[in-house]
N, C-alpha and C. Protein backbone atom coordinates (compact mmCIF):
# COMPACT_ATOMS: atom_id res chain seq x y z
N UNK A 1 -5.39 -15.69 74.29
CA UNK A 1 -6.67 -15.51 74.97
C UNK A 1 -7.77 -15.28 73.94
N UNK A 2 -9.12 -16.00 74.06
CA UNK A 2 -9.83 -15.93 73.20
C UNK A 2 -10.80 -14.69 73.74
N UNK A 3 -11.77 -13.78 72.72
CA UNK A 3 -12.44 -12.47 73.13
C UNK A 3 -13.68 -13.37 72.43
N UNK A 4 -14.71 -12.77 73.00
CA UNK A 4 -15.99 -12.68 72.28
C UNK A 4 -16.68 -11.31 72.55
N UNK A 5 -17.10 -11.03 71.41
CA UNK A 5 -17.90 -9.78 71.48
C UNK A 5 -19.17 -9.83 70.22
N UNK A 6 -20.19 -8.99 70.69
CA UNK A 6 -21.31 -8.45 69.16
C UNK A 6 -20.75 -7.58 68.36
N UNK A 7 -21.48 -7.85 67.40
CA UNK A 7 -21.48 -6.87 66.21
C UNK A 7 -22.89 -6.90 65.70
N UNK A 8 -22.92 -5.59 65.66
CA UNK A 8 -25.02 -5.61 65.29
C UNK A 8 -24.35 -4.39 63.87
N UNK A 9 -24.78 -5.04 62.61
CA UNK A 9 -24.37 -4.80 61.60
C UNK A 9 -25.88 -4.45 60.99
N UNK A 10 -25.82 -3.10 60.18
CA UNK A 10 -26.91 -2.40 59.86
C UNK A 10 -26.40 -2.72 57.98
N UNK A 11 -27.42 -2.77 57.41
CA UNK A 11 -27.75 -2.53 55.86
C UNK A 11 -28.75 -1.82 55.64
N UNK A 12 -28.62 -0.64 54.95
CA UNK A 12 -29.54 0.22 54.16
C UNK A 12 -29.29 0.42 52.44
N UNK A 13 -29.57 -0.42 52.03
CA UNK A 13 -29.36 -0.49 50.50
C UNK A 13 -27.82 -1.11 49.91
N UNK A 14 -27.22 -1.19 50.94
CA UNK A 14 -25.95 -1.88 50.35
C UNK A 14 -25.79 -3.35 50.47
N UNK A 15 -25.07 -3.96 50.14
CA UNK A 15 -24.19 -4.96 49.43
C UNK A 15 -25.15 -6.30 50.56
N UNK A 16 -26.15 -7.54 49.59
CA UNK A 16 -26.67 -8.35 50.63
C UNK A 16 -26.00 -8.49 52.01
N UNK A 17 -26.80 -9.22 52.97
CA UNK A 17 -26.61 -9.20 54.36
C UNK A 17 -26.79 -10.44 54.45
N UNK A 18 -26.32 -11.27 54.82
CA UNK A 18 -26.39 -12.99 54.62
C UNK A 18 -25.33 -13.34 55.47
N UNK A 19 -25.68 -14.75 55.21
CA UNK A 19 -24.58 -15.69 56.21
C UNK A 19 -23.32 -16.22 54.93
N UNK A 20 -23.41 -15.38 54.21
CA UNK A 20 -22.20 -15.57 52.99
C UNK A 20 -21.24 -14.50 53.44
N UNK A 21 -22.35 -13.58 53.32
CA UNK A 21 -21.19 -11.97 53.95
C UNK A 21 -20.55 -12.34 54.77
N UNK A 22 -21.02 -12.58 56.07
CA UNK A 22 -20.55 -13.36 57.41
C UNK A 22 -19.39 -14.15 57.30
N UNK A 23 -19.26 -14.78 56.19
CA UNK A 23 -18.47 -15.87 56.53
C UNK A 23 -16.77 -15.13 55.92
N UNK A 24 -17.22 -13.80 55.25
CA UNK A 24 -16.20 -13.06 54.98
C UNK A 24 -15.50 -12.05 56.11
N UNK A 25 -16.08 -12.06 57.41
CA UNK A 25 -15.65 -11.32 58.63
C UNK A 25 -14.36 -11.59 58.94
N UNK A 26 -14.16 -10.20 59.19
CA UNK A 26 -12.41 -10.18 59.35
C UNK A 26 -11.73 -10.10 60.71
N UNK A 27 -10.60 -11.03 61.15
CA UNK A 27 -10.19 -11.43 61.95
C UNK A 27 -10.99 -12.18 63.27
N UNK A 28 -12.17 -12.83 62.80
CA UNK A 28 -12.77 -13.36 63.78
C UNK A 28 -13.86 -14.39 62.92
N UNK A 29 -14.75 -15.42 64.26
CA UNK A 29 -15.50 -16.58 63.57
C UNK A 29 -16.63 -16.27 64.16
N UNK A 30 -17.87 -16.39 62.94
CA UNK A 30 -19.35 -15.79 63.40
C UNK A 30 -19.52 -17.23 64.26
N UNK A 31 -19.70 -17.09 65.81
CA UNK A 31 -20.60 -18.34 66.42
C UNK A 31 -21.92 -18.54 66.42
N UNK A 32 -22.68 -17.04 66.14
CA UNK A 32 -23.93 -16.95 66.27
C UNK A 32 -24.14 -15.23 65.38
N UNK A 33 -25.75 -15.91 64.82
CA UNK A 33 -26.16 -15.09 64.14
C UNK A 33 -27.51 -14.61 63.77
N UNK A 34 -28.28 -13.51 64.54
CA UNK A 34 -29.59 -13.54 64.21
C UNK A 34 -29.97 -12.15 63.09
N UNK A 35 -30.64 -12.63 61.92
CA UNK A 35 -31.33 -11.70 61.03
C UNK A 35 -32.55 -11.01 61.28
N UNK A 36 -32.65 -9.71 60.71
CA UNK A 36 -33.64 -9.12 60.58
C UNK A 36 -33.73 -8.39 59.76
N UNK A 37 -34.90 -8.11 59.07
CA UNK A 37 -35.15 -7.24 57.79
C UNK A 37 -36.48 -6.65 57.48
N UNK A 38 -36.49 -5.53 56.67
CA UNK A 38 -37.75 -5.27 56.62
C UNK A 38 -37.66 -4.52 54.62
N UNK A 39 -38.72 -3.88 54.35
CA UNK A 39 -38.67 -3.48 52.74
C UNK A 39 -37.53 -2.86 52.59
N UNK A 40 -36.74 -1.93 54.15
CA UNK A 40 -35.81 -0.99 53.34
C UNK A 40 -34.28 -1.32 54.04
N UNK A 41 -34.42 -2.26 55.23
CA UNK A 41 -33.44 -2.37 56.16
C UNK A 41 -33.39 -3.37 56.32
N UNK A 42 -31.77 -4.18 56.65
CA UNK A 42 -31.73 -5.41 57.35
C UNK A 42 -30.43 -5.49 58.37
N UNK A 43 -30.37 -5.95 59.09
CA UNK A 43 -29.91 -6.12 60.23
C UNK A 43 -29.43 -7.50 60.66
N UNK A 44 -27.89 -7.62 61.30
CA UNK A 44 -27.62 -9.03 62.20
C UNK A 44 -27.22 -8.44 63.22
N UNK A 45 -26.96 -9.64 63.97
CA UNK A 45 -26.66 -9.59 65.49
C UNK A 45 -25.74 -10.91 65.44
N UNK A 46 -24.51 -10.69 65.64
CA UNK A 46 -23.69 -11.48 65.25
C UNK A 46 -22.35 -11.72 66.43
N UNK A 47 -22.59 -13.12 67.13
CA UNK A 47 -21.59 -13.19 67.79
C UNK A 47 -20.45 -13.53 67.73
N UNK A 48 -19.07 -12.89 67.70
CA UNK A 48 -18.28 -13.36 67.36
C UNK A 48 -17.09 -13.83 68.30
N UNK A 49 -16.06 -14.88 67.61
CA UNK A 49 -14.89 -14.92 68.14
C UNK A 49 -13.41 -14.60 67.96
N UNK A 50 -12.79 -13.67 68.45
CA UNK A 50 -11.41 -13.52 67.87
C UNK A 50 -10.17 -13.09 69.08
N UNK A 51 -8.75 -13.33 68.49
CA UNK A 51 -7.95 -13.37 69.19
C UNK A 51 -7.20 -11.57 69.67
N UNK A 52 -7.87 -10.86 68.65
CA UNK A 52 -7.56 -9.09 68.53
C UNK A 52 -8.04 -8.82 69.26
N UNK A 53 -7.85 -7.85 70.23
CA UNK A 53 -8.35 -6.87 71.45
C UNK A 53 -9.57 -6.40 70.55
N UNK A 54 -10.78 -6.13 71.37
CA UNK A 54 -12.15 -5.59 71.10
C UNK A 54 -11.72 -4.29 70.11
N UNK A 55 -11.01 -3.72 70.29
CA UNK A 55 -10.82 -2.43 69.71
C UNK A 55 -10.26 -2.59 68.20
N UNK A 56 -9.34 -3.68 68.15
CA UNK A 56 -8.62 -3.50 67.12
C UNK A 56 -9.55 -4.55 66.00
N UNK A 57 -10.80 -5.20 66.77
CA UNK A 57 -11.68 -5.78 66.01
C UNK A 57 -12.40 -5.36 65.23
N UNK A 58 -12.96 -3.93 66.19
CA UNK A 58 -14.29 -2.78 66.03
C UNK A 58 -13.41 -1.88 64.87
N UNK A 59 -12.34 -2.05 64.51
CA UNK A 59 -11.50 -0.82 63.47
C UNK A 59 -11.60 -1.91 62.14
N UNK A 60 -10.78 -2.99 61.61
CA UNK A 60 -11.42 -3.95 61.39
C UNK A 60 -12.50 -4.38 60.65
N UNK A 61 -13.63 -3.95 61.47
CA UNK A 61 -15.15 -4.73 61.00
C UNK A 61 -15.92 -3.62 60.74
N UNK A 62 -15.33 -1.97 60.98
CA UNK A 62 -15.84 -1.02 60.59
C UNK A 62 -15.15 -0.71 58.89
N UNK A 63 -14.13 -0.67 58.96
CA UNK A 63 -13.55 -0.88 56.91
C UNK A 63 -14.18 -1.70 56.17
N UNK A 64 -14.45 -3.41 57.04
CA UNK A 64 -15.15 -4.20 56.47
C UNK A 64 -16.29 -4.48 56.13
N UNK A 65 -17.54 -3.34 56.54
CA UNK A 65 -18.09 -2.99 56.76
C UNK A 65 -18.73 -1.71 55.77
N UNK A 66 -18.06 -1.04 55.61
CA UNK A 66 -18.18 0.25 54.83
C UNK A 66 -17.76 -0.11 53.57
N UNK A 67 -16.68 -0.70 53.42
CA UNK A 67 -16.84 -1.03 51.68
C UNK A 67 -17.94 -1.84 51.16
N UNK A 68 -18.76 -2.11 52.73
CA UNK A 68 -20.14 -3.19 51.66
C UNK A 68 -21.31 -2.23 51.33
N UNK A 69 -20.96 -1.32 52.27
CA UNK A 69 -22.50 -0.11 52.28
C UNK A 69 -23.14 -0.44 53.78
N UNK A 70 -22.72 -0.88 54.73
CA UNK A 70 -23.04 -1.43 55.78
C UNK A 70 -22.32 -0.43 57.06
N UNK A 71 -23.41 -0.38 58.34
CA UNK A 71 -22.69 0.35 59.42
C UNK A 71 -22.76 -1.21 60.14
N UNK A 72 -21.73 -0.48 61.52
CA UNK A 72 -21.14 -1.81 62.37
C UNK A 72 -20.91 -1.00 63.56
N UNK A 73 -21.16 -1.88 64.70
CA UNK A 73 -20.79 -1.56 66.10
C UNK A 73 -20.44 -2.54 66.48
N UNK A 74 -19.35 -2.94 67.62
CA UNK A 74 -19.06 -3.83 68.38
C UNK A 74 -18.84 -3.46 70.03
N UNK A 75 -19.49 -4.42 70.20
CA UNK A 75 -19.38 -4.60 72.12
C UNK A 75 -19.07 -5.69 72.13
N UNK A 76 -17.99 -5.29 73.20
CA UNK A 76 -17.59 -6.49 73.64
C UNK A 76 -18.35 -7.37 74.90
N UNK A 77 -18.13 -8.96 74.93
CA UNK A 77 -18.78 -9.60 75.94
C UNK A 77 -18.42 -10.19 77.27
N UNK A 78 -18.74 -10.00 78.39
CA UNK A 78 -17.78 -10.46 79.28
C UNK A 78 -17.78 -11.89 79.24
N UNK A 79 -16.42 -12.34 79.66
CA UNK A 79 -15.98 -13.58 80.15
C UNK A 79 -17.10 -14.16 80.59
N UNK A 80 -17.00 -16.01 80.89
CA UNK A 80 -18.25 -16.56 81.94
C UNK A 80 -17.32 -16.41 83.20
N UNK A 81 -17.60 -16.56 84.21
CA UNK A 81 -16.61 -16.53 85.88
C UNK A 81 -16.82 -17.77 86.08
């Protein structure tokens, strides 16, 4: 079963925020991705796809995450009906 969920990924001085980083996301495929940044902060919004339960994604993309200097949240998205 395939999951989709966000990840809205925060940078405050750590490790660039790009669609390079992205493409290093663990256990899942960025489908979509919007940037934002400003002098001291940058920010994505990043939709992803993977086969791991939401939870075991959000554990995951929070390690992957913290070794860059980066915070992470994930919500998950509902199904279409």
């Amino acid at each position: 079963m395939q999951h989709r969920s966000v990840a809205v990924i925060l940078n405050l001085g750590g490790s660039a925020l790009d669609w390079g980083a992205l493409s290093e996301v663990p256990r899942s495929r960025v489908v979509r991705a919007e940037f934002a940044g400003g002098e001291r902060a940058a920010c994505v919004a990043a939709t992803l796809e993977h086969e791991c339960p939401p939870g075991e994604l959000a554990v995951a993309l929070r390690r992957w995450a913290a070794g860059r200097g980066w915070s992470v949240t994930v919500a998950p998205l509902e199904s279409p009906r």
